[in-house]
PDB file of N, CA and C in Angstrom:
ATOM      1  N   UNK A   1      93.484  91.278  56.719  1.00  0.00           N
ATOM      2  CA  UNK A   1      92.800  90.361  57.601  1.00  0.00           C
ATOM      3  C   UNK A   1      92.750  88.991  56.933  1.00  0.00           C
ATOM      4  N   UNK A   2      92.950  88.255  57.865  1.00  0.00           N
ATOM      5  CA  UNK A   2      92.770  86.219  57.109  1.00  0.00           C
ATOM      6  C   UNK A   2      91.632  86.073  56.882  1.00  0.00           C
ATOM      7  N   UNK A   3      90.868  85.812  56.282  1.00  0.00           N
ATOM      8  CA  UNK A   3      89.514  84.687  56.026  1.00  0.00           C
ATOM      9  C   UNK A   3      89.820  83.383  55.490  1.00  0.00           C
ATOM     10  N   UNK A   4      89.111  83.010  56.352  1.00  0.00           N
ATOM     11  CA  UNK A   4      89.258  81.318  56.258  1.00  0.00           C
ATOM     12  C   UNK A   4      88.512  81.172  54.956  1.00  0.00           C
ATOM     13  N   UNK A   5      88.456  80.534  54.432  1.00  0.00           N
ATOM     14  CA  UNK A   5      87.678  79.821  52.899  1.00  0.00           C
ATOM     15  C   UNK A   5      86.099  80.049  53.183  1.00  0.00           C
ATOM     16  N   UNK A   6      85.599  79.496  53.957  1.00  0.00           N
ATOM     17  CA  UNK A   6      83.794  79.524  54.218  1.00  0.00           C
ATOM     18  C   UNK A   6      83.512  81.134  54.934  1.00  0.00           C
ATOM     19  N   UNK A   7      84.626  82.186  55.421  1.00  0.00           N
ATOM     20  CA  UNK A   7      84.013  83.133  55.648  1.00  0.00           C
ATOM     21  C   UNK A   7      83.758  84.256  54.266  1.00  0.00           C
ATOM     22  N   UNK A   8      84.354  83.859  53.242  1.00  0.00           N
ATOM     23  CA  UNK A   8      84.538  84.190  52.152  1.00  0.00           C
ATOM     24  C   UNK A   8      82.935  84.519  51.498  1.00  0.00           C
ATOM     25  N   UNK A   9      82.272  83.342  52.079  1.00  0.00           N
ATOM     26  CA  UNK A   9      80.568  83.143  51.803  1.00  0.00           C
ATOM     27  C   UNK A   9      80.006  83.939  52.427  1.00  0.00           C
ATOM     28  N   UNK A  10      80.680  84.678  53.701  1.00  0.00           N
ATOM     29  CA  UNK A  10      80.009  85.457  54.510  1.00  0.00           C
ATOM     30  C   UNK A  10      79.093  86.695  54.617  1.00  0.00           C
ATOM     31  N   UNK A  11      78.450  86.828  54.981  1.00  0.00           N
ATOM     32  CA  UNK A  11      77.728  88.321  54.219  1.00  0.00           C
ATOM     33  C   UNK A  11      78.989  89.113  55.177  1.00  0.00           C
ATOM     34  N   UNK A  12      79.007  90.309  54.070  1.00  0.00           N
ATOM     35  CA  UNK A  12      80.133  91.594  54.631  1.00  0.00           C
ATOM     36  C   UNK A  12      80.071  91.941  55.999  1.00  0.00           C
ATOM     37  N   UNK A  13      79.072  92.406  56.423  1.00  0.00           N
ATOM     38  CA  UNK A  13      78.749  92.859  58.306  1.00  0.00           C
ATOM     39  C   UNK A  13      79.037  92.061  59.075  1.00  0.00           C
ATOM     40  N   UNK A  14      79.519  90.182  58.652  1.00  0.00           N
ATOM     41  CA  UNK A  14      79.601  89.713  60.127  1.00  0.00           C
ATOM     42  C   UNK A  14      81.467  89.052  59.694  1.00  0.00           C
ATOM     43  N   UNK A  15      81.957  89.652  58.992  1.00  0.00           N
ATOM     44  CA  UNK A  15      83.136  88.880  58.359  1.00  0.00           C
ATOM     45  C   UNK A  15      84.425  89.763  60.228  1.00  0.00           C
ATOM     46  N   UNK A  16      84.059  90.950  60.128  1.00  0.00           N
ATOM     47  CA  UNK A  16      85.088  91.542  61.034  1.00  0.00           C
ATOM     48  C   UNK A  16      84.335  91.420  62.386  1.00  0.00           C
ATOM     49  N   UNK A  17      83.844  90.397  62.614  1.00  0.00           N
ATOM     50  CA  UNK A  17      82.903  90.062  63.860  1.00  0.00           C
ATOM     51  C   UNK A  17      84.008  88.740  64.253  1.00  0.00           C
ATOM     52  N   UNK A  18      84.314  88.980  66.041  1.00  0.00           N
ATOM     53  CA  UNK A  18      84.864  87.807  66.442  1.00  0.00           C
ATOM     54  C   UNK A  18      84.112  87.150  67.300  1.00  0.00           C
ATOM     55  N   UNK A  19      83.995  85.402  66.992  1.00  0.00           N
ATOM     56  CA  UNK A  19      83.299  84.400  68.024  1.00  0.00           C
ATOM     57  C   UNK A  19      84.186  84.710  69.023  1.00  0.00           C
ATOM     58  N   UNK A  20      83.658  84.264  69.936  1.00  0.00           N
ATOM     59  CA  UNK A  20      84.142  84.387  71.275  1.00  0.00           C
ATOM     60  C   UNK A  20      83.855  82.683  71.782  1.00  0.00           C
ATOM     61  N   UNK A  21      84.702  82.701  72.847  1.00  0.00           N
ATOM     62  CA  UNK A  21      84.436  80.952  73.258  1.00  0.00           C
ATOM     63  C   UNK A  21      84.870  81.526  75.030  1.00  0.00           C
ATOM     64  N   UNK A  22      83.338  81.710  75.104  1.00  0.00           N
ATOM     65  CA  UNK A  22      83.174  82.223  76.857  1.00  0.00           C
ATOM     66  C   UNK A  22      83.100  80.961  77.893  1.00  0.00           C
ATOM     67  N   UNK A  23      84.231  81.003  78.083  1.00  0.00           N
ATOM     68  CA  UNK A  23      84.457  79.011  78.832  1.00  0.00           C
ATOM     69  C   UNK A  23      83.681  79.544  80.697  1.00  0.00           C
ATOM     70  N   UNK A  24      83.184  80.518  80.876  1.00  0.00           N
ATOM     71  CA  UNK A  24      82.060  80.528  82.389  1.00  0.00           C
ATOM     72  C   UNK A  24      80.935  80.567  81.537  1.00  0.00           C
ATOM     73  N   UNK A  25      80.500  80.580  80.694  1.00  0.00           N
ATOM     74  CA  UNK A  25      78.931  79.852  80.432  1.00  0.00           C
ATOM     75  C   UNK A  25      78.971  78.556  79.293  1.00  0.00           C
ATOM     76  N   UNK A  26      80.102  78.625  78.849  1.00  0.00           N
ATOM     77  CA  UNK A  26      80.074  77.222  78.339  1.00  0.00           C
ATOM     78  C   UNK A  26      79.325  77.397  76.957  1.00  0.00           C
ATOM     79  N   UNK A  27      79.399  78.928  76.147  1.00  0.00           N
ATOM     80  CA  UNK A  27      79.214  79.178  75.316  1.00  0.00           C
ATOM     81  C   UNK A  27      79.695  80.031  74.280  1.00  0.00           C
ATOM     82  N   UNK A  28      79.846  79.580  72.745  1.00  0.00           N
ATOM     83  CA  UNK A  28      80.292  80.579  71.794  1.00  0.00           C
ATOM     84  C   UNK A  28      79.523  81.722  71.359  1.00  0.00           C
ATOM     85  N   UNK A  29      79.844  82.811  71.194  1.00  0.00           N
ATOM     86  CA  UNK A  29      79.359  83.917  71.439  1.00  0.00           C
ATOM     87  C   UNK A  29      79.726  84.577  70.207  1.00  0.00           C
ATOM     88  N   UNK A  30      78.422  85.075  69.345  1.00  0.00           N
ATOM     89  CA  UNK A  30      78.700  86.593  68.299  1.00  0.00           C
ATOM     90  C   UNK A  30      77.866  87.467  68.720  1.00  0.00           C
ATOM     91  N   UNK A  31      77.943  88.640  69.155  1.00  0.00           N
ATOM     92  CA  UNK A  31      77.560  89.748  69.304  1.00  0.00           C
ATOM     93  C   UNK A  31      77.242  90.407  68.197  1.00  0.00           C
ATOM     94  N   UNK A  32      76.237  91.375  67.862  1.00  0.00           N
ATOM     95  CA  UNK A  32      75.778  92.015  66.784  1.00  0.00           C
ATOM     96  C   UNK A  32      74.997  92.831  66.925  1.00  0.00           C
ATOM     97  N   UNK A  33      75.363  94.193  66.703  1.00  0.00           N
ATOM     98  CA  UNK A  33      75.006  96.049  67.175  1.00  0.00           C
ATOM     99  C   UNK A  33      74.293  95.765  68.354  1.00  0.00           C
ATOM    100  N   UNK A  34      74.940  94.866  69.375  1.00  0.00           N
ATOM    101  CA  UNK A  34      74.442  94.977  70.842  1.00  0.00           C
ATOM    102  C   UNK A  34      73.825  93.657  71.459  1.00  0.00           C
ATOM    103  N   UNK A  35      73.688  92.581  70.129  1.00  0.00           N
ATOM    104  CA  UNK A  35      72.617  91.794  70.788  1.00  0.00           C
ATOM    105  C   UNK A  35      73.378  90.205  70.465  1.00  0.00           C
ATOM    106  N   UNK A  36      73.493  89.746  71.201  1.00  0.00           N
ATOM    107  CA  UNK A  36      73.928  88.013  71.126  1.00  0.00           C
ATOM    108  C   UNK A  36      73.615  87.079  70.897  1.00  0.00           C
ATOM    109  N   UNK A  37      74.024  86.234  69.845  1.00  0.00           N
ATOM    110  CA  UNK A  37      73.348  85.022  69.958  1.00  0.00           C
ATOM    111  C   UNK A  37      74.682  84.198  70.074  1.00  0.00           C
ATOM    112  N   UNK A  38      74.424  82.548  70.562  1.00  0.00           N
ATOM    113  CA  UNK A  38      75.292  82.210  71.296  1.00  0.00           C
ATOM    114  C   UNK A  38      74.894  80.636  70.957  1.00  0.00           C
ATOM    115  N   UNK A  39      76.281  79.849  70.894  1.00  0.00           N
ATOM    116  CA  UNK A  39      75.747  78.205  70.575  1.00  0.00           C
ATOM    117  C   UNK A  39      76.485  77.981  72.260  1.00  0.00           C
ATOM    118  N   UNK A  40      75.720  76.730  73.209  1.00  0.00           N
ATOM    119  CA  UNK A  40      75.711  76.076  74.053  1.00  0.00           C
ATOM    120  C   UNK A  40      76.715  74.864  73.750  1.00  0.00           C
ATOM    121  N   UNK A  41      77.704  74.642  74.891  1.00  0.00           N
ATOM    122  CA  UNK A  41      78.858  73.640  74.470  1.00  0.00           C
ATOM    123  C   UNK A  41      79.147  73.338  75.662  1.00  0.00           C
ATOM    124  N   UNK A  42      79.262  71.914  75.196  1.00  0.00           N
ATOM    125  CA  UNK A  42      80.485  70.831  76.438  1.00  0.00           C
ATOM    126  C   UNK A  42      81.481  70.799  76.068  1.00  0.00           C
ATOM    127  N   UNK A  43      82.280  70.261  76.899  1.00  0.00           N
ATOM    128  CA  UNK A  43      83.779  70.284  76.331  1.00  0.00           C
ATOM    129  C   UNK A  43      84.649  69.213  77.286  1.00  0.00           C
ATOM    130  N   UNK A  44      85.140  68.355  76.725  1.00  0.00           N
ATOM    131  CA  UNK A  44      86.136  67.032  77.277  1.00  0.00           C
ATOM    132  C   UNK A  44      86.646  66.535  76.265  1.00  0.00           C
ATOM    133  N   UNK A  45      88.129  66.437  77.101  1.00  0.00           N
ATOM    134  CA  UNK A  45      89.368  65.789  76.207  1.00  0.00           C
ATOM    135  C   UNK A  45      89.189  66.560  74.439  1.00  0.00           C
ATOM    136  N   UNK A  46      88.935  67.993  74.618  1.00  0.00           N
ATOM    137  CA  UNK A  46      88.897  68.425  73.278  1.00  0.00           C
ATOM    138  C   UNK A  46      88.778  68.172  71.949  1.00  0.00           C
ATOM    139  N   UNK A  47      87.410  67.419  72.724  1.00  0.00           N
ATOM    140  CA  UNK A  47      85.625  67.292  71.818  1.00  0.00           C
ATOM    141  C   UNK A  47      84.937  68.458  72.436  1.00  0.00           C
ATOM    142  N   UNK A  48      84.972  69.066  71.309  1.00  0.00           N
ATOM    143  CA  UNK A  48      83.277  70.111  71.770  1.00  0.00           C
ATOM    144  C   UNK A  48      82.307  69.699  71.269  1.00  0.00           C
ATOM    145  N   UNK A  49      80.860  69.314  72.311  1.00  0.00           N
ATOM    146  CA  UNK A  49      79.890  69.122  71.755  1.00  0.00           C
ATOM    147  C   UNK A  49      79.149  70.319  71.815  1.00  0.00           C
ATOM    148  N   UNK A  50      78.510  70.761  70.452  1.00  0.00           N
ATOM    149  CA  UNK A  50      77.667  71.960  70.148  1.00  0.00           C
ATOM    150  C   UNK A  50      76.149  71.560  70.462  1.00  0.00           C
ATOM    151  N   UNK A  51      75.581  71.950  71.444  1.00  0.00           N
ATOM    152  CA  UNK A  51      73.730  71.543  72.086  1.00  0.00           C
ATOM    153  C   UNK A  51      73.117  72.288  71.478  1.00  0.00           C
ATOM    154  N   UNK A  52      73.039  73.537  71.608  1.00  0.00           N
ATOM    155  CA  UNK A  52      71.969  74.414  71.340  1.00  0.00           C
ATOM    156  C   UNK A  52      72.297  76.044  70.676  1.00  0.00           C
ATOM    157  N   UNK A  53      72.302  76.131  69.329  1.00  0.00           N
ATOM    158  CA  UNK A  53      71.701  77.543  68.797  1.00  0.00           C
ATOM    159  C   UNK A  53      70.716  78.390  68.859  1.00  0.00           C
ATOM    160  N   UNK A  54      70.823  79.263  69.464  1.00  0.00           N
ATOM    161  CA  UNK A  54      69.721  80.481  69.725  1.00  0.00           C
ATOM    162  C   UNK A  54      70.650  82.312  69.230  1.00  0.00           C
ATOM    163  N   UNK A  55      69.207  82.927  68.904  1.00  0.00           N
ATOM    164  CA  UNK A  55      69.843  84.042  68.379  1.00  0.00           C
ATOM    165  C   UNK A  55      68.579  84.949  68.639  1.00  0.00           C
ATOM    166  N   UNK A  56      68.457  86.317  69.212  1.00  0.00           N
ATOM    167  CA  UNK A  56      67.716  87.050  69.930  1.00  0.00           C
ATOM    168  C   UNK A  56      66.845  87.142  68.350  1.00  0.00           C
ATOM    169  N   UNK A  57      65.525  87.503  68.910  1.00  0.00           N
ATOM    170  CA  UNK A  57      64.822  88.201  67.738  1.00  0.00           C
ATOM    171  C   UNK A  57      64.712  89.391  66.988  1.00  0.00           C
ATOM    172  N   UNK A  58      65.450  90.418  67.782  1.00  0.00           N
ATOM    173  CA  UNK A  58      66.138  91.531  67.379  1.00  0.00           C
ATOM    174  C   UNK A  58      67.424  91.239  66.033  1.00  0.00           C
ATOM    175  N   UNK A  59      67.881  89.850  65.930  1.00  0.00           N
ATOM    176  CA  UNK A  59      68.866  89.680  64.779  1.00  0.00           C
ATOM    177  C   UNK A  59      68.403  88.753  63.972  1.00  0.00           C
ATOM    178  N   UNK A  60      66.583  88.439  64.218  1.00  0.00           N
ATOM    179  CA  UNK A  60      65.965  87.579  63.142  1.00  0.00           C
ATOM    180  C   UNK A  60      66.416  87.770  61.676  1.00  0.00           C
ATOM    181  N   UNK A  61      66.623  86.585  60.701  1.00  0.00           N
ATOM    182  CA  UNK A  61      66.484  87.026  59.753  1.00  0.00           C
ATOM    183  C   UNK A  61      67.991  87.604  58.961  1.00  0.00           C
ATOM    184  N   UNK A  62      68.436  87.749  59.732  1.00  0.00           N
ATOM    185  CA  UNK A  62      69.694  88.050  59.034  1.00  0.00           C
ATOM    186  C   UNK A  62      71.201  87.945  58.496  1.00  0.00           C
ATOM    187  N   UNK A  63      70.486  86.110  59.238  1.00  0.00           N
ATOM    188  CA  UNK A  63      72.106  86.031  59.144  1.00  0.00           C
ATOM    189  C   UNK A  63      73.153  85.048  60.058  1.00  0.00           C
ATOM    190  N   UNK A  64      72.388  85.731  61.154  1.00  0.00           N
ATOM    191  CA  UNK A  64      73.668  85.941  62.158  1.00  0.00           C
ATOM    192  C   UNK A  64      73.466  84.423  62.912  1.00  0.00           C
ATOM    193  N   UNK A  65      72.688  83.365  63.088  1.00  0.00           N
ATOM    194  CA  UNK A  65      72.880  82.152  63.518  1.00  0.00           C
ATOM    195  C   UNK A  65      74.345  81.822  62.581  1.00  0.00           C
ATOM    196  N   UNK A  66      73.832  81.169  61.311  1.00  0.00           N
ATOM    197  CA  UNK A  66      74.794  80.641  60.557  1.00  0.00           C
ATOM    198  C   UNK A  66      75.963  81.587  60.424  1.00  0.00           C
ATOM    199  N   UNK A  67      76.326  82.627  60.848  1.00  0.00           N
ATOM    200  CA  UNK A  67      77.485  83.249  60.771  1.00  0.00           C
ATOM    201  C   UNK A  67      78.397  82.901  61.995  1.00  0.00           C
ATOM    202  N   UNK A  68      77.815  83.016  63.389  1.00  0.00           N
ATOM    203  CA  UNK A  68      78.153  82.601  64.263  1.00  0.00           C
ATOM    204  C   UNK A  68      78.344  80.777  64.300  1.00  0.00           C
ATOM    205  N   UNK A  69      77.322  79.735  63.570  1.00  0.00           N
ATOM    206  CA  UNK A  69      78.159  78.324  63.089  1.00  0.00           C
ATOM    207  C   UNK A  69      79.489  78.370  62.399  1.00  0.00           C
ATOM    208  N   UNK A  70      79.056  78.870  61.513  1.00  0.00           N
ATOM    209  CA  UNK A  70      80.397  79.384  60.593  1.00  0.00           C
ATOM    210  C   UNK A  70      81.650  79.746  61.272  1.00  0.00           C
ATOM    211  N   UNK A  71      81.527  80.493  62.027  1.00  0.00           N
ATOM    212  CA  UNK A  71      82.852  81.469  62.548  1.00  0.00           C
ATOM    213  C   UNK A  71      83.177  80.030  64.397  1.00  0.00           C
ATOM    214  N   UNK A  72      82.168  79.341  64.613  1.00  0.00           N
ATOM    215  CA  UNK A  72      82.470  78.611  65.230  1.00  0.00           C
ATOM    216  C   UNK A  72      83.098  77.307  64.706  1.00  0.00           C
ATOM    217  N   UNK A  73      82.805  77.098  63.776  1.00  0.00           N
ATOM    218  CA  UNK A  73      83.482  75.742  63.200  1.00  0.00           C
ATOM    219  C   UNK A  73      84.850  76.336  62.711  1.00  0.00           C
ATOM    220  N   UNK A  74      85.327  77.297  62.362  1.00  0.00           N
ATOM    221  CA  UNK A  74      86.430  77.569  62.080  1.00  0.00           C
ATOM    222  C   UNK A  74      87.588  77.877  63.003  1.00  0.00           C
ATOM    223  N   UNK A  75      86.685  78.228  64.416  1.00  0.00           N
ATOM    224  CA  UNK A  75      87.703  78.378  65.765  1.00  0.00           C
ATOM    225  C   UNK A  75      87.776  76.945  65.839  1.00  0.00           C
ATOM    226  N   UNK A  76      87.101  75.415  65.954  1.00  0.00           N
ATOM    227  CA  UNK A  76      87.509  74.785  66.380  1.00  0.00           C
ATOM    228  C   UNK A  76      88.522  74.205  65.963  1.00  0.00           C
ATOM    229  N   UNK A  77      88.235  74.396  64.513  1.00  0.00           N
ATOM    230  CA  UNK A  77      89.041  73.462  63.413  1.00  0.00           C
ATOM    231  C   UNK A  77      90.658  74.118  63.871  1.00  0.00           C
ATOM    232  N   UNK A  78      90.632  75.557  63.677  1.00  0.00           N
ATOM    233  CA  UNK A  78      92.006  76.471  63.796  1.00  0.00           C
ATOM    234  C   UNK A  78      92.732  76.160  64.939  1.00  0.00           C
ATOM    235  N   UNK A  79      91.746  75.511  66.257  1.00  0.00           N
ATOM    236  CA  UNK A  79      92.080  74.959  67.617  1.00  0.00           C
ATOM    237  C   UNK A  79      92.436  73.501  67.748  1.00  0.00           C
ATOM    238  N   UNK A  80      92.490  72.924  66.596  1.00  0.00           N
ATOM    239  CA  UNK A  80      92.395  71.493  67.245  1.00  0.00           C
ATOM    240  C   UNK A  80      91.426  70.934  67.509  1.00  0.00           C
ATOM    241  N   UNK A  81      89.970  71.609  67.858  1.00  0.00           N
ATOM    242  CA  UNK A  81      89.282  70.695  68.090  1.00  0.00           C
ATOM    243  C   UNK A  81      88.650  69.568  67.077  1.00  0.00           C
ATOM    244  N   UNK A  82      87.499  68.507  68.023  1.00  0.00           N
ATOM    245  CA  UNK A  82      86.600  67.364  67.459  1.00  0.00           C
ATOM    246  C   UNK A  82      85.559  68.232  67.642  1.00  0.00           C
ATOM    247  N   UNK A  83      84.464  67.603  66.800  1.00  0.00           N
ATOM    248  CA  UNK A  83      83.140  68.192  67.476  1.00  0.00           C
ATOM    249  C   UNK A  83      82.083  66.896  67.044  1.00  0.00           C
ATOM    250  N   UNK A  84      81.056  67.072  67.799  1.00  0.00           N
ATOM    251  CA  UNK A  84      80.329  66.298  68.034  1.00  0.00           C
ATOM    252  C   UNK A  84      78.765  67.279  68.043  1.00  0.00           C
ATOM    253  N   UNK A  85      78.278  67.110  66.577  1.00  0.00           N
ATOM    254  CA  UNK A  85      77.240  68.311  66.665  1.00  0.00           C
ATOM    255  C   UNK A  85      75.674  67.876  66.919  1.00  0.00           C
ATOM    256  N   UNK A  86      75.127  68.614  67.993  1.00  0.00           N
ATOM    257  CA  UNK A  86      74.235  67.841  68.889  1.00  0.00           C
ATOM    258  C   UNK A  86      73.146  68.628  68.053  1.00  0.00           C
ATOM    259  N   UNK A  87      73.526  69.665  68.335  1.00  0.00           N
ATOM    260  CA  UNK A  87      72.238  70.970  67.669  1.00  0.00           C
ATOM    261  C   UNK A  87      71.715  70.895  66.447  1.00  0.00           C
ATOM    262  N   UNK A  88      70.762  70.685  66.514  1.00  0.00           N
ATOM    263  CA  UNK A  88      69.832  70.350  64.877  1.00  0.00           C
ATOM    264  C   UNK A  88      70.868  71.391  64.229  1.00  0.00           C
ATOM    265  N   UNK A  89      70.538  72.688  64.164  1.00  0.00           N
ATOM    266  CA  UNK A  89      71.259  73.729  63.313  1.00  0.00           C
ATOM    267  C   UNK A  89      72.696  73.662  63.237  1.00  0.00           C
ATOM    268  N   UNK A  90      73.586  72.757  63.478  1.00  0.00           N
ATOM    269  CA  UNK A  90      74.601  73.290  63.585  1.00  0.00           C
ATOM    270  C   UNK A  90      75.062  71.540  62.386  1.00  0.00           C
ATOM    271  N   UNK A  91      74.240  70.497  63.106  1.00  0.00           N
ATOM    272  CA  UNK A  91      73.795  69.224  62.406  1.00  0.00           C
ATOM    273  C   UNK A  91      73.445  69.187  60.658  1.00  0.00           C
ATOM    274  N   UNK A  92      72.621  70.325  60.944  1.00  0.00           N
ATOM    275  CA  UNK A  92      71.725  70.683  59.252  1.00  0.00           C
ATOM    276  C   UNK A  92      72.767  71.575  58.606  1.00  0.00           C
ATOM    277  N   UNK A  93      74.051  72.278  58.888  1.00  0.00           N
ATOM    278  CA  UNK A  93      74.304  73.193  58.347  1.00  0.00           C
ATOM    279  C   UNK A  93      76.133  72.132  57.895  1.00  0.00           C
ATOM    280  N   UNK A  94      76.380  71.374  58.725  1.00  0.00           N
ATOM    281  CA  UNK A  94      77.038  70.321  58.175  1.00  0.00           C
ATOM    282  C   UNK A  94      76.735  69.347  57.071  1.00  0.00           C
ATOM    283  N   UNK A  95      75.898  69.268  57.446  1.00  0.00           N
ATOM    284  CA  UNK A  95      74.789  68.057  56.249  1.00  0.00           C
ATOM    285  C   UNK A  95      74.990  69.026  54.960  1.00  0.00           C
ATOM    286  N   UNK A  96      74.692  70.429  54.593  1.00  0.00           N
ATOM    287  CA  UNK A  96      74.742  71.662  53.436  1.00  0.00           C
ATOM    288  C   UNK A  96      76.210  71.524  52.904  1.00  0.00           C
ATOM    289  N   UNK A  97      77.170  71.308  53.728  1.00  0.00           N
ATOM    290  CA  UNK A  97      78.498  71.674  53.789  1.00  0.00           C
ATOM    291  C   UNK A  97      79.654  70.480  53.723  1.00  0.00           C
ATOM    292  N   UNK A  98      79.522  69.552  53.692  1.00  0.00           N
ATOM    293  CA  UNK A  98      79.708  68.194  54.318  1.00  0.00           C
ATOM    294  C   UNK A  98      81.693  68.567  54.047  1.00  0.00           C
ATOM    295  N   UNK A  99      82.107  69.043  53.899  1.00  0.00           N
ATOM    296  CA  UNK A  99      83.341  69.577  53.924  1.00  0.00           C
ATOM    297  C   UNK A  99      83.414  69.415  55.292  1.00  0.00           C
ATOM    298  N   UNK A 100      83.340  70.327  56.163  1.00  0.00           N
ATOM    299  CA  UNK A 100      83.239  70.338  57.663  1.00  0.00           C
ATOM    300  C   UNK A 100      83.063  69.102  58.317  1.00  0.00           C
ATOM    301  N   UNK A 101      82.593  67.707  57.516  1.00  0.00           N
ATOM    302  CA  UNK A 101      82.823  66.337  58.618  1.00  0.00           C
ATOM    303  C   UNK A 101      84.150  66.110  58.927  1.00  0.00           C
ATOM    304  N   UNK A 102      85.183  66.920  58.461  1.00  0.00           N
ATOM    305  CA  UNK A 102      86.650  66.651  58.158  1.00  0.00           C
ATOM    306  C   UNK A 102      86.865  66.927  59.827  1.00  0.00           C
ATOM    307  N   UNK A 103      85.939  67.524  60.502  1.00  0.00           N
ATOM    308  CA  UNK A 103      85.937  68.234  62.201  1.00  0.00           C
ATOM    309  C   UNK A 103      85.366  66.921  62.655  1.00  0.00           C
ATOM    310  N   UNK A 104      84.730  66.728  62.430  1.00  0.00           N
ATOM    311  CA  UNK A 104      83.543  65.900  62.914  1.00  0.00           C
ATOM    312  C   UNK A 104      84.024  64.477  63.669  1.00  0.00           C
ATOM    313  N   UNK A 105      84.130  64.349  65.047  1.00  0.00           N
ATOM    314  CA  UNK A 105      84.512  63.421  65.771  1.00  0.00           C
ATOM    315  C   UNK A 105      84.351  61.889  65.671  1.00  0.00           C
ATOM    316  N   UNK A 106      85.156  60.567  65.533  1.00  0.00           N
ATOM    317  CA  UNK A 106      84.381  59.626  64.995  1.00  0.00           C
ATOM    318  C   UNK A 106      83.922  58.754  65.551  1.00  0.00           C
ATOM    319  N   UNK A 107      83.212  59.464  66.863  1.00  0.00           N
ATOM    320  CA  UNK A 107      82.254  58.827  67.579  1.00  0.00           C
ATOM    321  C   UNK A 107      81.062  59.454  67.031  1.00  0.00           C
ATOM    322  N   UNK A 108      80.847  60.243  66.220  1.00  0.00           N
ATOM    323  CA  UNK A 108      79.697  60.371  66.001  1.00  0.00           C
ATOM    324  C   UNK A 108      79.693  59.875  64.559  1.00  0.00           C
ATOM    325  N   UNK A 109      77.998  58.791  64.615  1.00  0.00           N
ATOM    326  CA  UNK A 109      77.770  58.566  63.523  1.00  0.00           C
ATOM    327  C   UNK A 109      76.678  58.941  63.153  1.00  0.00           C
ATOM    328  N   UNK A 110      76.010  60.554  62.831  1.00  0.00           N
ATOM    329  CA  UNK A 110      74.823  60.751  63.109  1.00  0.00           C
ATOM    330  C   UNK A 110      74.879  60.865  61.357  1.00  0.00           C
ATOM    331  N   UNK A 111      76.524  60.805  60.405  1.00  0.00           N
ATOM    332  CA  UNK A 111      76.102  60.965  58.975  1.00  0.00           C
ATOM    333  C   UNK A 111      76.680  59.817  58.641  1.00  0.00           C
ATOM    334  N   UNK A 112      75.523  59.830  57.056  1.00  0.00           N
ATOM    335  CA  UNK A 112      76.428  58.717  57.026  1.00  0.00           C
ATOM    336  C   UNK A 112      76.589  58.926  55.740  1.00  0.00           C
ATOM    337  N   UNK A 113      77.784  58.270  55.145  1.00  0.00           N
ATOM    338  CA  UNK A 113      78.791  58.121  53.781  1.00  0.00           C
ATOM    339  C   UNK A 113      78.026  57.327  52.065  1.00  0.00           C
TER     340      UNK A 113
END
């Protein structure tokens, strides 16, 4: 199996887990022993803007937000995409990582150098 470089960091249980990019709700999707959490996205001229992270309380605690950022920034990057990160969490976990502005669209100037 490939791992990208940052899934390498991954805890073991979510490494053979695939995002999903469910284009009828306009959201990326990890599933986990049944339960979803999911980042909220626009999408034009292939900029995705990332709005909103949520993750059921049944997968508190473990993980699985930042696994699902993780495994989403790596579909876009692997896709071509820009992103434009709206979502505090997805915002704060770039800011940790700053590798990943290399995605980062340059209309947004929400970091700065």
């Amino acid at each position: 199996m490939y791992l990208h470089k940052k899934e390498k960091n991954m805890k073991e249980e979510f490494i053979a887990l695939n995002v999903v990019k469910n284009n009828s709700n306009n959201r990326f999707e990890l599933t986990v022993d049944g339960f979803t959490a999911f980042i909220d996205f626009k999408e034009k001229d292939h900029v995705i803007k990332l709005i909103h992270t949520e993750s059921p309380p049944e997968l508190s605690g473990r993980g699985v937000a930042t696994a699902l950022i993780e495994k989403t920034l790596v579909y876009l990057e692997e896709n071509n995409y820009k992103l434009i990160p709206l979502c505090p969490l997805v915002f704060a976990y770039i800011k940790r990582h700053l590798e990943w502005k290399r995605i980062v669209d340059a209309s947004f100037n929400g970091f700065k150098d």
